[in-house]
N, C-alpha and C. Protein backbone atom coordinates (compact mmCIF):
# COMPACT_ATOMS: atom_id res chain seq x y z
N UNK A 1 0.84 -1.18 0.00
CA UNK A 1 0.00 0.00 0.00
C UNK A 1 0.88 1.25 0.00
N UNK A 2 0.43 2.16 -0.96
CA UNK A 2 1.11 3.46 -1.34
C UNK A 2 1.66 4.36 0.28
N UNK A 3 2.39 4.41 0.65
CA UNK A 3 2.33 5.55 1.63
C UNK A 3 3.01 7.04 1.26
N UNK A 4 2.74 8.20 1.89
CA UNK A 4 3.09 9.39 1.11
C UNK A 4 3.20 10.14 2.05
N UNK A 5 4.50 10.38 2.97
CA UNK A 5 5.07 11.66 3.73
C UNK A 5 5.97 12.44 2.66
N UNK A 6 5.46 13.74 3.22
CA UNK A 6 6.43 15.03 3.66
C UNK A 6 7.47 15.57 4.72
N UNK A 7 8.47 15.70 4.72
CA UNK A 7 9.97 15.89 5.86
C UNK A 7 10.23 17.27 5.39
N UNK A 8 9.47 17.87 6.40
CA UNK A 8 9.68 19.89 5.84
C UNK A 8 10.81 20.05 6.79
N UNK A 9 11.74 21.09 6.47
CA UNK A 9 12.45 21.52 7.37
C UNK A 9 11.56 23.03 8.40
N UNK A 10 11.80 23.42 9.28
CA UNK A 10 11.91 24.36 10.01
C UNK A 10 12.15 25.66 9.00
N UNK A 11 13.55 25.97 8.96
CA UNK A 11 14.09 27.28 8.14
C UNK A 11 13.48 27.11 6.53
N UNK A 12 12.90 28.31 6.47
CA UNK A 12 12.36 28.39 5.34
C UNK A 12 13.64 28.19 4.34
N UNK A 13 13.76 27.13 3.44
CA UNK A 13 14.74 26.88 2.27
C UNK A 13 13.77 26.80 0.78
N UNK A 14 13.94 27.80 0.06
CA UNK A 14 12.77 27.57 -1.31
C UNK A 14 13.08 26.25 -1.80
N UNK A 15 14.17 25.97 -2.36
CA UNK A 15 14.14 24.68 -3.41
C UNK A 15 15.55 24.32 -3.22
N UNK A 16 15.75 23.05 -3.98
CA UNK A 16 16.60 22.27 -3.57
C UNK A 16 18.22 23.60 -4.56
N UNK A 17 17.61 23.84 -5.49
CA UNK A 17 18.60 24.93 -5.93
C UNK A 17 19.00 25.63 -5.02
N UNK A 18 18.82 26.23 -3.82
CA UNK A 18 18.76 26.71 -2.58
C UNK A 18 20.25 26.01 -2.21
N UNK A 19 20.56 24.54 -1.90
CA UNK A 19 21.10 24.26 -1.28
C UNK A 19 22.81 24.64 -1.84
N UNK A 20 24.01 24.19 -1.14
CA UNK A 20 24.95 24.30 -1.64
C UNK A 20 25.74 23.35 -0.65
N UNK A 21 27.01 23.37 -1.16
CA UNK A 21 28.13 22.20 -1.04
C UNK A 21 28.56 22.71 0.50
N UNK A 22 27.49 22.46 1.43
CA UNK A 22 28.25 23.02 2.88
C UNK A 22 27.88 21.54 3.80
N UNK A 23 28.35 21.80 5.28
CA UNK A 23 28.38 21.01 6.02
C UNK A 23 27.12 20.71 6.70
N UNK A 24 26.44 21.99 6.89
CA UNK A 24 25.15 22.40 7.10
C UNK A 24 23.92 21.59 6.17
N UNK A 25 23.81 21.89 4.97
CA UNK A 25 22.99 21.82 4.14
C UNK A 25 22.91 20.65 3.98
N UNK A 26 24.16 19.25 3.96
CA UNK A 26 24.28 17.92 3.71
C UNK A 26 24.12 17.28 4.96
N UNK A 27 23.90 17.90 6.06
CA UNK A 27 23.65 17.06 7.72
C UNK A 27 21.96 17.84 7.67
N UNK A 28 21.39 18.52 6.82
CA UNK A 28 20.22 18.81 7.05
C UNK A 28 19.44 17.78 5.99
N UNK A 29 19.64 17.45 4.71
CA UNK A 29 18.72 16.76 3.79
C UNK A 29 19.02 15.34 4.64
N UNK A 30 20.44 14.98 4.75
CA UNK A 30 20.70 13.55 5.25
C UNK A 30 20.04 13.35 6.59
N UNK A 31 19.29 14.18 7.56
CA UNK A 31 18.23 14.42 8.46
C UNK A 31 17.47 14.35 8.00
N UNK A 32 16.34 14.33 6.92
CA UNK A 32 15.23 14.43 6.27
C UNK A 32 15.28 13.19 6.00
N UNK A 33 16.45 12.89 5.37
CA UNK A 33 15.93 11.58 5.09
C UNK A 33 15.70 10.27 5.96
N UNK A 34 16.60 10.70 7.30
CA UNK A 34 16.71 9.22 8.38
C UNK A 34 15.33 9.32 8.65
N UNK A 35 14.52 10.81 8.70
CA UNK A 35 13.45 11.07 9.77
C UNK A 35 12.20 9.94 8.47
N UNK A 36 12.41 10.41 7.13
CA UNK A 36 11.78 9.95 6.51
C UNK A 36 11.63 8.24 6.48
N UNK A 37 13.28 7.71 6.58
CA UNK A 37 12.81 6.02 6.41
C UNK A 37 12.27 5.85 8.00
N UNK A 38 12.52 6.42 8.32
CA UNK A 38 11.81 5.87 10.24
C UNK A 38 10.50 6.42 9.90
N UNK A 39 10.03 6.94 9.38
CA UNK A 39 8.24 7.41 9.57
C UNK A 39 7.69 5.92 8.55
N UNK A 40 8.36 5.49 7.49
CA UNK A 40 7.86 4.30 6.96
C UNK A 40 8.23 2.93 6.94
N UNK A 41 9.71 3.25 7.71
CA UNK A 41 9.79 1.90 8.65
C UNK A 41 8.88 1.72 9.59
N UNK A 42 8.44 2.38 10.04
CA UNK A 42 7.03 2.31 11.21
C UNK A 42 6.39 2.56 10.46
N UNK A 43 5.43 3.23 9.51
CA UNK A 43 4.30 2.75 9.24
C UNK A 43 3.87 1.96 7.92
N UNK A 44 5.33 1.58 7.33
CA UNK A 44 4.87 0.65 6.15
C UNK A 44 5.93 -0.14 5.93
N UNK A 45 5.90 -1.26 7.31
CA UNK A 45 7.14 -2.43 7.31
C UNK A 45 7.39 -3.34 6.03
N UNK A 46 6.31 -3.51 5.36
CA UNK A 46 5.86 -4.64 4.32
C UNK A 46 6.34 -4.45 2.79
N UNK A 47 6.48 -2.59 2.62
CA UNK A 47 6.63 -2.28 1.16
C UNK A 47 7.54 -2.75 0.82
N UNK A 48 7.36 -2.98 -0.91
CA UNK A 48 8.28 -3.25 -1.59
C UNK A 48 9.61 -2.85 -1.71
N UNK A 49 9.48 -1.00 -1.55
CA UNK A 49 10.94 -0.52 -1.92
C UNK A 49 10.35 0.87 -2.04
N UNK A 50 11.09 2.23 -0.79
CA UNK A 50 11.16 3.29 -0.88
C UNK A 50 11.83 4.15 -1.43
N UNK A 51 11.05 5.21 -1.88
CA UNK A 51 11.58 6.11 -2.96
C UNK A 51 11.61 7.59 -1.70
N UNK A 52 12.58 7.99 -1.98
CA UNK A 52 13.46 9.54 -1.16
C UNK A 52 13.38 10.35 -2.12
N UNK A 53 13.03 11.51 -2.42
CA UNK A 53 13.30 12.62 -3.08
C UNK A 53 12.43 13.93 -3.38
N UNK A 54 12.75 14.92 -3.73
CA UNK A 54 12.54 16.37 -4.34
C UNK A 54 12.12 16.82 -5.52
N UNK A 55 11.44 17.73 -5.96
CA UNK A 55 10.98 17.83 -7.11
C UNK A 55 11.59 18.97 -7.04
N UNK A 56 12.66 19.39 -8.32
CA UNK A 56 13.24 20.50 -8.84
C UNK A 56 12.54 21.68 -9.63
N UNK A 57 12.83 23.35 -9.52
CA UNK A 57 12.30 23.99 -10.41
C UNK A 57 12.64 23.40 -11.71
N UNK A 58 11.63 23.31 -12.69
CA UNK A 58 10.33 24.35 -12.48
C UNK A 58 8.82 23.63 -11.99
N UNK A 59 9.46 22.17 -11.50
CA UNK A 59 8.49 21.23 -11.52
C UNK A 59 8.03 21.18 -9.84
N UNK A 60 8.56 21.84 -9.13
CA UNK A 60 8.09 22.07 -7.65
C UNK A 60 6.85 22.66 -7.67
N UNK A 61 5.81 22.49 -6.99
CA UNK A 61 4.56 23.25 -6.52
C UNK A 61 4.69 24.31 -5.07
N UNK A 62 5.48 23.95 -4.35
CA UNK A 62 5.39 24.67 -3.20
C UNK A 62 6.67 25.16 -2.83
N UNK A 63 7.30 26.18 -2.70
CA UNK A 63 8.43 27.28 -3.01
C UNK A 63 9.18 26.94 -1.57
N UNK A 64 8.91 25.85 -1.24
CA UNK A 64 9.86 25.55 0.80
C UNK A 64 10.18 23.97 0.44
N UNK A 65 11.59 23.67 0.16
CA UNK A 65 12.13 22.77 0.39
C UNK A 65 11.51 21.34 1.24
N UNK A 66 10.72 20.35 0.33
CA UNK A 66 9.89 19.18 1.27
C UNK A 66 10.53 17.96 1.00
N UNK A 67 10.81 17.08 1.11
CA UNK A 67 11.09 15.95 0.97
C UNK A 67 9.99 14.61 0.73
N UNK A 68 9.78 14.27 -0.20
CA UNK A 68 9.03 13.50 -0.19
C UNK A 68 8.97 11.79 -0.05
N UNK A 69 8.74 11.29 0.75
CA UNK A 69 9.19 9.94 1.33
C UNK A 69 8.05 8.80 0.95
N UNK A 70 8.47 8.27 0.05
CA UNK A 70 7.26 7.13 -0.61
C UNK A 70 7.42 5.68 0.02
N UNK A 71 6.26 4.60 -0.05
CA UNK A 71 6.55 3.81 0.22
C UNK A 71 5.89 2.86 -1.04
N UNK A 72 6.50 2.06 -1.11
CA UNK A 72 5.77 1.85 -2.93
C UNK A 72 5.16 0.17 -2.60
N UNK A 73 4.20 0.00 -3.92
CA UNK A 73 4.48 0.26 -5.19
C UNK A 73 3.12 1.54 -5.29
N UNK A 74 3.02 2.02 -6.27
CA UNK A 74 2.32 2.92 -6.62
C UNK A 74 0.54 2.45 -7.39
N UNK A 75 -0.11 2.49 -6.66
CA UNK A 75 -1.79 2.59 -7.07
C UNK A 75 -2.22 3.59 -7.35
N UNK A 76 -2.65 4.03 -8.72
CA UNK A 76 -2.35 2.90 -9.87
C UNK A 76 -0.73 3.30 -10.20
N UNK A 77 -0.39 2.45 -11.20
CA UNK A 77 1.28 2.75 -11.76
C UNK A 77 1.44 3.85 -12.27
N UNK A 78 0.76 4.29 -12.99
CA UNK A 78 0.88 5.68 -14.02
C UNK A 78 1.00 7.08 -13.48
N UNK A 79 1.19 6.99 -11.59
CA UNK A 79 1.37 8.15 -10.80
C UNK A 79 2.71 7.95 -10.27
N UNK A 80 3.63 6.82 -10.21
CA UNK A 80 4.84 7.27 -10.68
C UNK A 80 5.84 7.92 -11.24
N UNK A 81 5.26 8.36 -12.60
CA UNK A 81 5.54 9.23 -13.47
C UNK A 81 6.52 10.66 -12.57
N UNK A 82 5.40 11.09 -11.60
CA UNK A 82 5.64 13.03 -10.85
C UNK A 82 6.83 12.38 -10.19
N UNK A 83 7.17 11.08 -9.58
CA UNK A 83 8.25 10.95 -9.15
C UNK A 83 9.08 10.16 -9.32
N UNK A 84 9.89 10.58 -11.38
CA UNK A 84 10.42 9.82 -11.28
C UNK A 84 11.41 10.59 -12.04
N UNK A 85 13.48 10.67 -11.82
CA UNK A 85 13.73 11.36 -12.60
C UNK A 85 13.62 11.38 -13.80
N UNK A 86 13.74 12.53 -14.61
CA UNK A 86 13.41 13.14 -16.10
C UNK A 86 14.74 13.33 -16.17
N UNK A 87 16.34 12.73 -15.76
CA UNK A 87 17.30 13.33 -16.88
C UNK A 87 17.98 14.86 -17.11
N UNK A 88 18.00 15.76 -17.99
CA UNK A 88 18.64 16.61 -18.07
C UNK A 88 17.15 17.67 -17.95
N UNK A 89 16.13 17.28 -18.07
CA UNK A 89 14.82 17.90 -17.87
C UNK A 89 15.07 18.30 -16.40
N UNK A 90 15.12 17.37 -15.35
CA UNK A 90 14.96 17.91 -13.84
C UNK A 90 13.99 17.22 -13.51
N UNK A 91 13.15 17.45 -13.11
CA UNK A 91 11.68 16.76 -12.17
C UNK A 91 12.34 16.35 -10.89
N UNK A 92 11.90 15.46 -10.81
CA UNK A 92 12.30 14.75 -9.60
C UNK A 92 13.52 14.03 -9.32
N UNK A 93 14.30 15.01 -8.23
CA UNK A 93 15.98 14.38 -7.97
C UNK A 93 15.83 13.64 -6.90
N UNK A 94 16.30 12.18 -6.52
CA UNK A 94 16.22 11.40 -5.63
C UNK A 94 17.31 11.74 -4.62
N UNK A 95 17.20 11.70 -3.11
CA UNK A 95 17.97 12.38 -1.92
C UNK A 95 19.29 11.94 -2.30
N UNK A 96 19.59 10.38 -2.87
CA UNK A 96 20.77 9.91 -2.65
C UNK A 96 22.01 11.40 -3.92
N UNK A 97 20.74 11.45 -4.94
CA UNK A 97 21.77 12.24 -5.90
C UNK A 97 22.15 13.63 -5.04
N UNK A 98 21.10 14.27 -4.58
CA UNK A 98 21.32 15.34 -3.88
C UNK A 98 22.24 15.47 -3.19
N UNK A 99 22.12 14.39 -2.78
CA UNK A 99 23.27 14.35 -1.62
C UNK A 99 24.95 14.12 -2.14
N UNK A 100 24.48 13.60 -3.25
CA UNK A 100 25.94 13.43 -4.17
C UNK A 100 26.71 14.83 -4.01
N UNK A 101 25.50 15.85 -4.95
CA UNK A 101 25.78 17.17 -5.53
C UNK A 101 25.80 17.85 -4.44
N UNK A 102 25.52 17.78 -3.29
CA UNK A 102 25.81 18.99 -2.38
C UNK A 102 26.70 18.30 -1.46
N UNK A 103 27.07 17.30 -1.45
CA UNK A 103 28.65 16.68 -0.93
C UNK A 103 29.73 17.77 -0.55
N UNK A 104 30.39 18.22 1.07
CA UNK A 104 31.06 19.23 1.05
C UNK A 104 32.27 18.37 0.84
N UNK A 105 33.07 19.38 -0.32
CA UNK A 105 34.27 18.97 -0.62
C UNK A 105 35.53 18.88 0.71
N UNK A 106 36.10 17.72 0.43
CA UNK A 106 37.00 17.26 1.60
C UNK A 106 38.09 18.62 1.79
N UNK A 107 38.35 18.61 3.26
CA UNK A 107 39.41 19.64 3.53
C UNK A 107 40.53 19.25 3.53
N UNK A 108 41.58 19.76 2.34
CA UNK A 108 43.17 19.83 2.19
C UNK A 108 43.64 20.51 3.15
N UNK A 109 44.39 19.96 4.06
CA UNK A 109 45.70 20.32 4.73
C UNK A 109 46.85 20.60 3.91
N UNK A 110 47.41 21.26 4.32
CA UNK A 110 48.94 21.45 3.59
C UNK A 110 50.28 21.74 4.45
């Protein structure tokens, strides 16, 4: 059975464009997301396989940074689609990539 949270932050952040390569910003989504598999590890032990992620401008509806935490499979299939990435289009970026791209670069000593 479909389940469908939201993981808002507190500080108003518009969109994931918002974020950047800091220490801050990558201990805040990687918080969204623990909070997210624990809301459907408890309430949807059984699913198949959860989906983590964001919908990018211009495909966002609501201008504050949400996280959206699925628990799949999807009833019916054809509403997969809003969350699934599109590629060089954008739509929907999954946390793990995010988290790629806002990765703070390691500190050189010298």
């Amino acid at each position: 059975m479909l389940r469908h949270y939201l993981v808002i932050p507190i500080d108003h952040i518009p969109t994931v464009n918002s974020l950047h390569k800091t220490k801050d910003d990558h201990q805040l989504v990687s918080h969204m997301v623990k909070v997210g598999k624990d809301l459907l590890n408890q309430d949807a032990p059984n699913s198949e396989e959860h989906r983590f992620g964001f919908h990018q401008p211009p495909f966002n509806s609501v201008n504050h940074l949400h996280l959206h935490c699925l628990a799949l499979p999807f009833m019916p299939s054809w509403r997969q689609v809003k969350y699934t990435p599109l590629g060089p289009l954008g739509g929907f970026i999954e946390a793990e990539k995010l988290l790629e791209r806002i990765k703070p670069e390691a500190e050189v000593y010298s």
